[in-house]
N, C-alpha and C. Protein backbone atom coordinates (compact mmCIF):
# COMPACT_ATOMS: atom_id res chain seq x y z
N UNK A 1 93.03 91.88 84.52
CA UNK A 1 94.06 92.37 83.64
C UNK A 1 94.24 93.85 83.89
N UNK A 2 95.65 94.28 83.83
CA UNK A 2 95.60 95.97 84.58
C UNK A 2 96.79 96.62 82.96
N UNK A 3 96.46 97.75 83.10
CA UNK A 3 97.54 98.15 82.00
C UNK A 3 98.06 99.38 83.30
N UNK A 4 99.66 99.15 83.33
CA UNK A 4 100.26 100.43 83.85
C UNK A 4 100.71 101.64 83.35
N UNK A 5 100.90 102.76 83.41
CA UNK A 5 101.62 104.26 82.91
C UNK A 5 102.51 104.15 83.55
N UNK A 6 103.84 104.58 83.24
CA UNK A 6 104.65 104.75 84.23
C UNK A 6 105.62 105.83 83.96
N UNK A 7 106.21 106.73 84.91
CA UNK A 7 107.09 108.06 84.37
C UNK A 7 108.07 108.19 84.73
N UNK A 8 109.19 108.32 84.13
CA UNK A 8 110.61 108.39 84.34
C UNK A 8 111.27 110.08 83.82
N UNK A 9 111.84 110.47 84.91
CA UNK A 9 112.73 111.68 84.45
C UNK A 9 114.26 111.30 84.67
N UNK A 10 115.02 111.38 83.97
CA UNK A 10 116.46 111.28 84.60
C UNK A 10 117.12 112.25 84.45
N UNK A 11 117.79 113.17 85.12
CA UNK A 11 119.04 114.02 84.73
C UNK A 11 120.60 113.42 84.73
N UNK A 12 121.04 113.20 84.24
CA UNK A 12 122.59 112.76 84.05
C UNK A 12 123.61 113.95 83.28
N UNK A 13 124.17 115.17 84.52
CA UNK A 13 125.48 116.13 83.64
C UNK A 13 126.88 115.65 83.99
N UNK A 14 127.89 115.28 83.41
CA UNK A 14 129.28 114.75 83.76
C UNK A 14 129.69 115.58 84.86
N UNK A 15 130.21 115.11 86.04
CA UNK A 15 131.13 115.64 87.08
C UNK A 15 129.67 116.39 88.04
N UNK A 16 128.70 115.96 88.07
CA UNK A 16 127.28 116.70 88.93
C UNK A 16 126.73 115.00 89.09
N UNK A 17 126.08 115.05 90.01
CA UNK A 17 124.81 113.96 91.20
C UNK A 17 124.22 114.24 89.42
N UNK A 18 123.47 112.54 89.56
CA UNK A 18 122.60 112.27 88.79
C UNK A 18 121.07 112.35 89.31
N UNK A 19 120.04 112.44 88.78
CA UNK A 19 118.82 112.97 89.91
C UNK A 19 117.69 112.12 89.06
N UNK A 20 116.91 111.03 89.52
CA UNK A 20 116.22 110.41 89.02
C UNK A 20 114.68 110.90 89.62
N UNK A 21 113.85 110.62 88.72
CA UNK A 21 112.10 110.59 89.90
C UNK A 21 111.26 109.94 89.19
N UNK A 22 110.38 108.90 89.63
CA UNK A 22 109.73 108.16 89.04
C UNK A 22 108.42 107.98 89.51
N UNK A 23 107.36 107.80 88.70
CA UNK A 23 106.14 107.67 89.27
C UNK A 23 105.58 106.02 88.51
N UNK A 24 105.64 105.05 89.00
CA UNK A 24 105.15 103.77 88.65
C UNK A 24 103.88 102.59 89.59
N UNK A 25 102.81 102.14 88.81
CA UNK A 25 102.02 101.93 89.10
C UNK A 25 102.50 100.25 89.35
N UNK A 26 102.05 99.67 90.93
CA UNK A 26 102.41 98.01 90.35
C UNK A 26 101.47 97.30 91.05
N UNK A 27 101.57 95.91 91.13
CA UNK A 27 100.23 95.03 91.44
C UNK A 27 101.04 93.53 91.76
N UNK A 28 100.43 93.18 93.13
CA UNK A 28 101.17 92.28 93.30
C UNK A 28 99.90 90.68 93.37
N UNK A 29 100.31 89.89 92.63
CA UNK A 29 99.12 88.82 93.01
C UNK A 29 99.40 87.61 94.21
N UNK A 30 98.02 87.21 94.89
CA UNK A 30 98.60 86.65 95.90
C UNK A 30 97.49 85.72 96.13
N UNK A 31 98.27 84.30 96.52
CA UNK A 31 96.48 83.02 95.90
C UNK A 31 96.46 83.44 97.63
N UNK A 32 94.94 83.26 97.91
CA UNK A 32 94.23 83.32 99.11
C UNK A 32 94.16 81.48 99.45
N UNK A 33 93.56 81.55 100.59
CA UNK A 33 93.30 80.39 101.12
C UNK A 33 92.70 79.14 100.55
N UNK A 34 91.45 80.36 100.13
CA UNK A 34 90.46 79.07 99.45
C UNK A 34 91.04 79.24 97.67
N UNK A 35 91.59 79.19 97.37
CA UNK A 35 92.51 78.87 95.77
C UNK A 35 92.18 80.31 95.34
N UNK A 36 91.61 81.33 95.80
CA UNK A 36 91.08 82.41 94.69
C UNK A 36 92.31 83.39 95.03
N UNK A 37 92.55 84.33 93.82
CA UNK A 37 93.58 85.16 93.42
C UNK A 37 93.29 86.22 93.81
N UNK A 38 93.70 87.00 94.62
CA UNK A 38 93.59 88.55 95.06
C UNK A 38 94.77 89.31 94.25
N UNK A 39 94.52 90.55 93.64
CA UNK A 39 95.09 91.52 92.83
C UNK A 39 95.33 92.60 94.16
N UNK A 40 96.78 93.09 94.52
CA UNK A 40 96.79 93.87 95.02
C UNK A 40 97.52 94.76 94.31
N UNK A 41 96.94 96.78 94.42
CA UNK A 41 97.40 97.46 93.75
C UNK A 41 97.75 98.81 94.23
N UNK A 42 98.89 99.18 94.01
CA UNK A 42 99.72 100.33 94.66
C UNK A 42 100.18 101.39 93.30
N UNK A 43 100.39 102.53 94.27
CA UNK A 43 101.37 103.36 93.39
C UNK A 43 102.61 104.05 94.17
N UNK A 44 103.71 103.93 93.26
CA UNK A 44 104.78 104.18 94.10
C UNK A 44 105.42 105.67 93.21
N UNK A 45 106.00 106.76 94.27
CA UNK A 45 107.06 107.88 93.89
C UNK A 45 108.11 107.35 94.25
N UNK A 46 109.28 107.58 93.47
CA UNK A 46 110.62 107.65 93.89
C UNK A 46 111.29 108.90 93.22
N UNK A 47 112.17 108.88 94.21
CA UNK A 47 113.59 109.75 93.98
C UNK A 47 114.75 109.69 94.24
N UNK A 48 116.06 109.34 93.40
CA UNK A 48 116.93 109.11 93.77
C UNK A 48 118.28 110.36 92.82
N UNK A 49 119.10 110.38 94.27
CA UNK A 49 120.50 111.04 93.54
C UNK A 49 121.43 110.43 94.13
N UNK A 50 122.38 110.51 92.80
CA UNK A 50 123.41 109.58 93.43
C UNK A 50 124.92 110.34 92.76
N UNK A 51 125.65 110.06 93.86
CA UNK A 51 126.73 110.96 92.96
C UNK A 51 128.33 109.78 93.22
N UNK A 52 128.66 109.80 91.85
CA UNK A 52 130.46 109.28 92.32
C UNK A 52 131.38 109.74 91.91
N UNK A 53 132.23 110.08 92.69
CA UNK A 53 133.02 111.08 92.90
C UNK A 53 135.06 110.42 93.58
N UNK A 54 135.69 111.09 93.38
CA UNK A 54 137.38 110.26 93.81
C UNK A 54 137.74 111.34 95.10
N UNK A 55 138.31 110.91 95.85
CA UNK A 55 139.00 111.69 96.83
C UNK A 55 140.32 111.11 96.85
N UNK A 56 141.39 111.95 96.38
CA UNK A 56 142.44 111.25 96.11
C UNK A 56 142.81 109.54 95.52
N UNK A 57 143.11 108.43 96.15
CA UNK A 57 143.32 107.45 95.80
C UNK A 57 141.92 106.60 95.70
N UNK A 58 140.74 107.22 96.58
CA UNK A 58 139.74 106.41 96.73
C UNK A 58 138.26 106.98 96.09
N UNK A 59 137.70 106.00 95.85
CA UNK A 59 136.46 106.45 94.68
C UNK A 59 135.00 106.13 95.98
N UNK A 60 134.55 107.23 95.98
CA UNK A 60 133.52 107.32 96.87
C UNK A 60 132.14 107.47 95.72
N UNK A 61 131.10 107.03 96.48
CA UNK A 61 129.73 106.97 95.90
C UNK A 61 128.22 107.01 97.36
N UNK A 62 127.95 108.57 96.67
CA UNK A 62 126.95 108.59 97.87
C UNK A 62 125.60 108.83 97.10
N UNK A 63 124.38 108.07 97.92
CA UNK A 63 122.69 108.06 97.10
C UNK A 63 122.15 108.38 98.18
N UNK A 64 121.11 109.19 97.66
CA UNK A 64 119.79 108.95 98.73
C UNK A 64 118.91 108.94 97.91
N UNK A 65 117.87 107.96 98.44
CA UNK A 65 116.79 107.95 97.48
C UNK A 65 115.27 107.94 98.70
N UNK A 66 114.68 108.27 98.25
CA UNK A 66 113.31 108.41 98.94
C UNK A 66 111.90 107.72 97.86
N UNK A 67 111.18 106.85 98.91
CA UNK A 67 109.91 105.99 98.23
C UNK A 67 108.96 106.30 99.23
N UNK A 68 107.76 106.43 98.42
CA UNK A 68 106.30 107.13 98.96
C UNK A 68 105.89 105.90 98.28
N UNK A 69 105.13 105.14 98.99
CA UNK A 69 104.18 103.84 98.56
C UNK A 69 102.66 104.71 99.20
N UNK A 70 101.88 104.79 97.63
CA UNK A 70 100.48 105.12 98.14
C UNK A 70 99.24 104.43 97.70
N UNK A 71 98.93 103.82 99.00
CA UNK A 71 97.82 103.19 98.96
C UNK A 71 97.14 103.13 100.37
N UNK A 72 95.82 102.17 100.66
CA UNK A 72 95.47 102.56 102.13
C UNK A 72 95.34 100.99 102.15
N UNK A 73 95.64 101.04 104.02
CA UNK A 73 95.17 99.79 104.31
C UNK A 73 93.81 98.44 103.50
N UNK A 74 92.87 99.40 103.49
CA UNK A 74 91.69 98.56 103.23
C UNK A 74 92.17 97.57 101.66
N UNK A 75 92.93 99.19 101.23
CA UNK A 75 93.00 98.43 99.30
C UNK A 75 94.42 97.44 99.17
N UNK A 76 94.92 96.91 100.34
CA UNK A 76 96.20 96.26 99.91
C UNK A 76 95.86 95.16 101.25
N UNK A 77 96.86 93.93 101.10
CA UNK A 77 97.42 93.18 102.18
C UNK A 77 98.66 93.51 102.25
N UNK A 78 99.05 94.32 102.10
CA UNK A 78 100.53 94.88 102.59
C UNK A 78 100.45 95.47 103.63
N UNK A 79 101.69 95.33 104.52
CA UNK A 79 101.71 95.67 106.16
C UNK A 79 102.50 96.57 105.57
N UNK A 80 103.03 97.39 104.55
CA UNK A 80 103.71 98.45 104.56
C UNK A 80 102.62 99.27 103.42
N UNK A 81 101.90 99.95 104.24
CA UNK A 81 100.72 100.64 103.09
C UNK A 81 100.69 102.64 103.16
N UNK A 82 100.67 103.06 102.20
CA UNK A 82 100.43 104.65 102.72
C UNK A 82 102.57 105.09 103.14
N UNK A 83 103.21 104.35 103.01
CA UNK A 83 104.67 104.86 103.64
C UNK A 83 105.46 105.26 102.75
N UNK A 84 106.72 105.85 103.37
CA UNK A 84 107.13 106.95 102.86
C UNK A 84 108.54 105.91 103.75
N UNK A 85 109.73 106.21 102.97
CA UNK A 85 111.06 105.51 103.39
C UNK A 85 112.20 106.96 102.73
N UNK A 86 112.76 106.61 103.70
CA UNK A 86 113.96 107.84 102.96
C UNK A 86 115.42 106.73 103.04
N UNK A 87 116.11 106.74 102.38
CA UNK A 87 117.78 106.42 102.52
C UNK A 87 119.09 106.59 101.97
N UNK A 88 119.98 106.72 102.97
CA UNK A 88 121.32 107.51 102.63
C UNK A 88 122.12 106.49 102.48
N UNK A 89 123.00 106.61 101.83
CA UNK A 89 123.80 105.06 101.64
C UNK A 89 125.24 106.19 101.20
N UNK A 90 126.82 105.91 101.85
CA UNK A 90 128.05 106.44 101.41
C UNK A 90 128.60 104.60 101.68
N UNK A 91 129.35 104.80 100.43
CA UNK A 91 130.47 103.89 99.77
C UNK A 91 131.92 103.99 99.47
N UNK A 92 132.60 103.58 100.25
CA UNK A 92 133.84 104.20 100.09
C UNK A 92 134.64 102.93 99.41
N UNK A 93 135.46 103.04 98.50
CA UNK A 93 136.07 102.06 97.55
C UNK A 93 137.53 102.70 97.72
N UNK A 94 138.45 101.68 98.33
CA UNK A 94 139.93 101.62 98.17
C UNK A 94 140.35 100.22 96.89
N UNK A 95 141.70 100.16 96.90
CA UNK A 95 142.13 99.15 95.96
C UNK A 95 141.67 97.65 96.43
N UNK A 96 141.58 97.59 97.44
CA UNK A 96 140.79 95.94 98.19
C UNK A 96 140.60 96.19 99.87
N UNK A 97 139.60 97.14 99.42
CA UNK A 97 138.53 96.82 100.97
C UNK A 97 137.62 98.29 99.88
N UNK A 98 136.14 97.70 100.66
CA UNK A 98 134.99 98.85 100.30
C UNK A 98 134.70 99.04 102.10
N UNK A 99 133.85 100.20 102.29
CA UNK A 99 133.13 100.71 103.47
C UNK A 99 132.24 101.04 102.65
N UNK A 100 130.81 100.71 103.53
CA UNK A 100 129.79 101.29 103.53
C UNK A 100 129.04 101.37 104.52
N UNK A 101 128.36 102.93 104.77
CA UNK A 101 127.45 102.94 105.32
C UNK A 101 126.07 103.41 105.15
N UNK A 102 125.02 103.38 105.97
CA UNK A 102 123.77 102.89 105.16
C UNK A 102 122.88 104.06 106.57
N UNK A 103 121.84 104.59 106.05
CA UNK A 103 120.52 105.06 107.30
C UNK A 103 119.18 104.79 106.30
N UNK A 104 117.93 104.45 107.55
CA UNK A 104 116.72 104.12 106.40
C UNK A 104 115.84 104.69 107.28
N UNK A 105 114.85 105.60 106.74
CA UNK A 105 114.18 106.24 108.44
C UNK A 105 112.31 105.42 107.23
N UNK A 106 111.48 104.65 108.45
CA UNK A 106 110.59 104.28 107.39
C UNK A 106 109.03 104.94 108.32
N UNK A 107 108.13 105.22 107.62
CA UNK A 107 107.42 105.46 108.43
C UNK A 107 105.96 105.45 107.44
N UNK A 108 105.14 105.09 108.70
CA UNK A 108 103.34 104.59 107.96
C UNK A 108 103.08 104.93 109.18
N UNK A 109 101.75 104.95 108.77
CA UNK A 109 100.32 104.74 110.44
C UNK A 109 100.60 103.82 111.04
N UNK A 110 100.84 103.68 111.98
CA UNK A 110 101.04 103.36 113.05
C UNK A 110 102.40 102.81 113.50
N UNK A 111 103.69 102.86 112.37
CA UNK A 111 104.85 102.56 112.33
C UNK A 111 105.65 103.45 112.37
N UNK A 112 106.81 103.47 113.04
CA UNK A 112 108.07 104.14 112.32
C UNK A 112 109.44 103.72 112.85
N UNK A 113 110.24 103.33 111.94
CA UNK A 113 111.55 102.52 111.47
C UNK A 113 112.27 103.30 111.47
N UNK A 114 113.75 103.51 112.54
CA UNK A 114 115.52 103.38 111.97
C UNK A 114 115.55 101.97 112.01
N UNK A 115 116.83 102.00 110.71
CA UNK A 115 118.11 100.92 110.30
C UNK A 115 119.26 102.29 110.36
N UNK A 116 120.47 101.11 110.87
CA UNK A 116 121.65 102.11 110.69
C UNK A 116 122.67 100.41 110.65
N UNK A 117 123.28 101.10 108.90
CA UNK A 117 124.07 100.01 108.66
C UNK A 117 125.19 100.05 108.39
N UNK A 118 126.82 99.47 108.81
CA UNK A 118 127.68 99.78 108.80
C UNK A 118 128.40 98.10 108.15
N UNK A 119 129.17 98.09 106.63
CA UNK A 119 129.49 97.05 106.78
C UNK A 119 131.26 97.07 105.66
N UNK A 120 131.45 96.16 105.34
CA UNK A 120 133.00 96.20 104.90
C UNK A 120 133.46 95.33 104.02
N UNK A 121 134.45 94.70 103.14
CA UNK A 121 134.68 93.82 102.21
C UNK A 121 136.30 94.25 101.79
N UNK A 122 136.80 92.89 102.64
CA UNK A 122 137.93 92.78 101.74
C UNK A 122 138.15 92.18 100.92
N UNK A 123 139.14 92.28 99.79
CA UNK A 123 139.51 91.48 98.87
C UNK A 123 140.82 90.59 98.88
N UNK A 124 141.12 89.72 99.32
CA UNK A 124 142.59 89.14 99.41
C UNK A 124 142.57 88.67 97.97
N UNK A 125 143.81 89.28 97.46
CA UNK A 125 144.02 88.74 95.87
C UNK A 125 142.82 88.14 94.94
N UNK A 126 142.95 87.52 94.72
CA UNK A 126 141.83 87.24 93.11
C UNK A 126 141.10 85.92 93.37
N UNK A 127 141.52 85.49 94.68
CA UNK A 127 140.91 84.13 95.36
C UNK A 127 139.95 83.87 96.51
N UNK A 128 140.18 85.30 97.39
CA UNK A 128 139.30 85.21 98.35
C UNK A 128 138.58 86.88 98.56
N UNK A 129 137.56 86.75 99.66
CA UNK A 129 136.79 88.13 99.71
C UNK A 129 136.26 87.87 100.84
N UNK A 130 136.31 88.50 101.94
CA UNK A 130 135.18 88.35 103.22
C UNK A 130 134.52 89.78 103.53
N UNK A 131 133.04 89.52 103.55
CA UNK A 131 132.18 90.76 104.27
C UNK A 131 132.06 90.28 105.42
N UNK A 132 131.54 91.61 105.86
CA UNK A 132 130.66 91.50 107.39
C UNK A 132 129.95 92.96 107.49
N UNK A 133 129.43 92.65 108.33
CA UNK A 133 128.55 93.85 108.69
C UNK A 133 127.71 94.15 110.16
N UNK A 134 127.28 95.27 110.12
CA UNK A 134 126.51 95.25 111.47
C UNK A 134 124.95 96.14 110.80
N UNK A 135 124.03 95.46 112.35
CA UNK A 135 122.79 96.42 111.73
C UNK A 135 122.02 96.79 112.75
N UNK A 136 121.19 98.02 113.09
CA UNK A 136 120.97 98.14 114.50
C UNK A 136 119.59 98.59 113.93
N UNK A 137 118.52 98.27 114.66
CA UNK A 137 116.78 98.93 114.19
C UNK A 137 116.69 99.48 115.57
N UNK A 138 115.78 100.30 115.04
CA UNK A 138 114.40 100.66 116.25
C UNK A 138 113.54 101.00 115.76
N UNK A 139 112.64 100.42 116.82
CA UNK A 139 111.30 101.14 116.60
C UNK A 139 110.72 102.45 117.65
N UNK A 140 110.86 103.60 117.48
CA UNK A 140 110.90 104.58 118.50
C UNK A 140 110.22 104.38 119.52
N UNK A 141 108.50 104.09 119.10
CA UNK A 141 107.42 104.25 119.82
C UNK A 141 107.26 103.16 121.09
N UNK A 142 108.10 102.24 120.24
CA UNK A 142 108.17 100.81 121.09
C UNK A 142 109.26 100.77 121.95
N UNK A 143 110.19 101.55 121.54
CA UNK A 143 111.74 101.66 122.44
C UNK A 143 112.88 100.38 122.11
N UNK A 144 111.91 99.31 121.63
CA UNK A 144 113.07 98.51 121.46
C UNK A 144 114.07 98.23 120.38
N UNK A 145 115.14 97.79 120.72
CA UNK A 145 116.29 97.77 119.63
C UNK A 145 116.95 96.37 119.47
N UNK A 146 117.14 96.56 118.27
CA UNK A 146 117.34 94.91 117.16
C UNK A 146 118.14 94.98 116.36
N UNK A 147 119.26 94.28 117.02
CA UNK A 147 120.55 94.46 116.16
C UNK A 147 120.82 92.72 115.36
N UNK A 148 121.64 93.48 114.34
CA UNK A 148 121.68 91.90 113.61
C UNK A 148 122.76 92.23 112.35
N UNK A 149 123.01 91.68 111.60
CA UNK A 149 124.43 91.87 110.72
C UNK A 149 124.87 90.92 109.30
N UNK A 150 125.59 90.99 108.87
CA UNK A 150 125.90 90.05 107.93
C UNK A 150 127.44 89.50 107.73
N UNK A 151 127.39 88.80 107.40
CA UNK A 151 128.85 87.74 106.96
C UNK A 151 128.73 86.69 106.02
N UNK A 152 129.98 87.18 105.14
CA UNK A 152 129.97 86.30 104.25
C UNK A 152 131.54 86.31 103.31
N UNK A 153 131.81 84.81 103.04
CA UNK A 153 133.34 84.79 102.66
C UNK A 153 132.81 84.44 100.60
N UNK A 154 133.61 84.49 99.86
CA UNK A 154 133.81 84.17 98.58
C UNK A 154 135.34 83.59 98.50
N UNK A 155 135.35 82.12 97.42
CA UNK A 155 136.88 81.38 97.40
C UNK A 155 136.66 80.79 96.21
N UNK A 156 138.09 81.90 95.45
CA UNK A 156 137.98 80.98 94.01
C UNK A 156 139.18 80.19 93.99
N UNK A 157 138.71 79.05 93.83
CA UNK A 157 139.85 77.73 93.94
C UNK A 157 140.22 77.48 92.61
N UNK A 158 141.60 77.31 91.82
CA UNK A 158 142.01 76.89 90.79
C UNK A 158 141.38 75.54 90.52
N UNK A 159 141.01 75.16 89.19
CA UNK A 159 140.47 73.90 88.90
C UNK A 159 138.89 73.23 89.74
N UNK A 160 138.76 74.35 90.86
CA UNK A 160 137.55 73.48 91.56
C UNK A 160 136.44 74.51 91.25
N UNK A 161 136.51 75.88 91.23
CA UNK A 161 135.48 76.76 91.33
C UNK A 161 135.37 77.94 92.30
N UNK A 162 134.39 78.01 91.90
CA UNK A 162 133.66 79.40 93.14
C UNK A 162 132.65 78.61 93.84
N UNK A 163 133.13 79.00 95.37
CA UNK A 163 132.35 78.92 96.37
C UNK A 163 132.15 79.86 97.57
N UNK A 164 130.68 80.16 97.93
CA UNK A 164 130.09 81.45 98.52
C UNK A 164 129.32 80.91 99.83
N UNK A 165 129.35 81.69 100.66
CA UNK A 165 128.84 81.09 101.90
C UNK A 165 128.52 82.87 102.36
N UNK A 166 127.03 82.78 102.92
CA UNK A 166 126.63 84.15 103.21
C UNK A 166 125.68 83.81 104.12
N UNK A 167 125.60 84.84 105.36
CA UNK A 167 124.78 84.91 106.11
C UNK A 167 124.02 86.27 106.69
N UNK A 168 122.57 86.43 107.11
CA UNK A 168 122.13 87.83 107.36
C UNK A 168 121.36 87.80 108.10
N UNK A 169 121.63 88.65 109.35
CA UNK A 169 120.80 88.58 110.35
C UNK A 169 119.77 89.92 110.32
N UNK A 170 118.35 89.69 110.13
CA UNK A 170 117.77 91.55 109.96
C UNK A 170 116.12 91.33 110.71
N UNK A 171 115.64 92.35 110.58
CA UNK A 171 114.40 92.48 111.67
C UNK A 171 114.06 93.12 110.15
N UNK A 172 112.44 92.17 110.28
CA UNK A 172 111.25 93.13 109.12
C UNK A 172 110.05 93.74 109.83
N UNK A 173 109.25 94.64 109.35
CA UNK A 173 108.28 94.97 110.31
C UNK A 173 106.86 93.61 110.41
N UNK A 174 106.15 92.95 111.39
CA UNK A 174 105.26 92.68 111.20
C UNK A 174 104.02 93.05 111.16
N UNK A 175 103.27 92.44 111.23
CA UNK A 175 101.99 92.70 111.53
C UNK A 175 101.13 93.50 112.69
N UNK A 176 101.68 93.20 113.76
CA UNK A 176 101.26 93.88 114.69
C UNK A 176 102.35 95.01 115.13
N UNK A 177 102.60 95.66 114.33
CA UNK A 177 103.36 96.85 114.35
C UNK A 177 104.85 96.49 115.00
N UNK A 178 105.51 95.75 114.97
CA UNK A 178 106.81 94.54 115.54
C UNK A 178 107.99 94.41 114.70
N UNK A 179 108.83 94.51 115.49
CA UNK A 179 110.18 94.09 114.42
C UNK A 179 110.45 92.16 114.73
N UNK A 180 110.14 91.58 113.41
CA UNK A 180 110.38 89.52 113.40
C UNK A 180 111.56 89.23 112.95
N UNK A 181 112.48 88.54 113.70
CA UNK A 181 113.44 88.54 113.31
C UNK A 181 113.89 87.34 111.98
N UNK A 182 114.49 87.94 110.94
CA UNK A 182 114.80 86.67 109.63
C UNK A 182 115.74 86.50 109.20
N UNK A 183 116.12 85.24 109.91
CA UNK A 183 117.24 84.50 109.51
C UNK A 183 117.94 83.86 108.09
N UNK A 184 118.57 84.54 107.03
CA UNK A 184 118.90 84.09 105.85
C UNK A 184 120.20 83.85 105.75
N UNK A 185 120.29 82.52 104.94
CA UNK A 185 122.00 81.77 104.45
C UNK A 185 121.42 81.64 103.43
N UNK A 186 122.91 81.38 102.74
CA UNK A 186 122.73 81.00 101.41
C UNK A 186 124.42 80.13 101.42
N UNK A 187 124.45 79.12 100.71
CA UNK A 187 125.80 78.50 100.08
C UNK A 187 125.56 78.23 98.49
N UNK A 188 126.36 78.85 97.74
CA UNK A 188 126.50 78.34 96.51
C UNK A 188 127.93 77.82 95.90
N UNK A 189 127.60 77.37 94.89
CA UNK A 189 129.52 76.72 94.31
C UNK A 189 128.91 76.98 92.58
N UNK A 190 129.45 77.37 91.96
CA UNK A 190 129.86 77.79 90.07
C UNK A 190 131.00 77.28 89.81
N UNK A 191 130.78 76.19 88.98
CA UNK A 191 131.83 76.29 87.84
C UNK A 191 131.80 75.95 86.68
N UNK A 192 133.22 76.85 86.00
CA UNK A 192 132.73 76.86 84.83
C UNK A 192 133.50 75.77 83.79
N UNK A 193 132.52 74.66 82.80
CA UNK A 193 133.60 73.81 81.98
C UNK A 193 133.36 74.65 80.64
């Protein structure tokens, strides 16, 4: 049984970047082989600012936020232990299409991560929506590069519903210091009587 502290500052002034920082303790449980429960336990910093802002017709929104995960190898089964992640994310919002783009620089002992993400969304009227995207990694030390992306349509049909079809192609770090590549879909359908 663990009790956490956890600390929140927020600044929020109208027409100024909002500036968050947080210090929170967390614990992840995980059954082992032979049925027994391992407690794993971290502490994480964050910081985030985020500001939104109009440039003429279009409403832009830019964050960066930065996470320090501290813990050491020995005290976690996490392959991301002791790291530090920084990321920039700009959002650009017209009347029906968004841009965004994305950087993530990640780095631990014996790792270190770019992502650079570029992706888009239109809106055709009140019935349809298609994303896509692109995504490019590296791992410096290793030289190699791993690109991968996303797509995905939304269709609201009179009388039948909502239906979503999404796909994402991305590299996670593994174990032996490696980018694995993971393949995720999803299809869903909602409706409402």
């Amino acid at each position: 049984r663990s009790v956490f502290k956890t600390a929140i500052i927020s600044v929020r002034v109208p027409r100024y970047p909002s500036v968050t920082l947080s210090w929170y303790p967390s614990s992840q449980v995980t059954m082992l082989d032979n049925d027994l429960l391992a407690e794993n336990q971290y502490n994480t910093l964050s910081g985030t600012v985020n500001y939104m802002y109009r440039a003429g017709q279009l409403t832009m929104n830019t964050s960066a936020v930065y996470l320090r995960f501290f813990n050491e190898q020995p005290d976690t089964g996490f392959i991301y232990y002791n790291s530090s992640n920084i990321t920039l994310q700009h959002l650009i919002s017209a009347r029906r299409f968004q841009w965004q783009s994305g950087f993530t620089y990640s780095v631990q002992p014996g790792l270190q991560m770019l992502t650079l993400e570029q992706s888009g969304n239109w809106q055709a009227g009140t019935w349809l929506s298609v994303s896509t995207g692109i995504r490019y990694s590296r791992i410096p030390a290793a030289g190699g590069t791993y690109w991968g992306g996303i797509a995905g349509i939304q269709m609201q049909v009179k009388r039948w519903g909502l239906l979503q079809l999404y796909y994402d192609k991305s590299y996670l770090p593994g174990t032996a210091r490696n980018l694995l590549p993971v393949d995720m879909g999803r299809i869903s359908y909602q409706r409402n009587f």
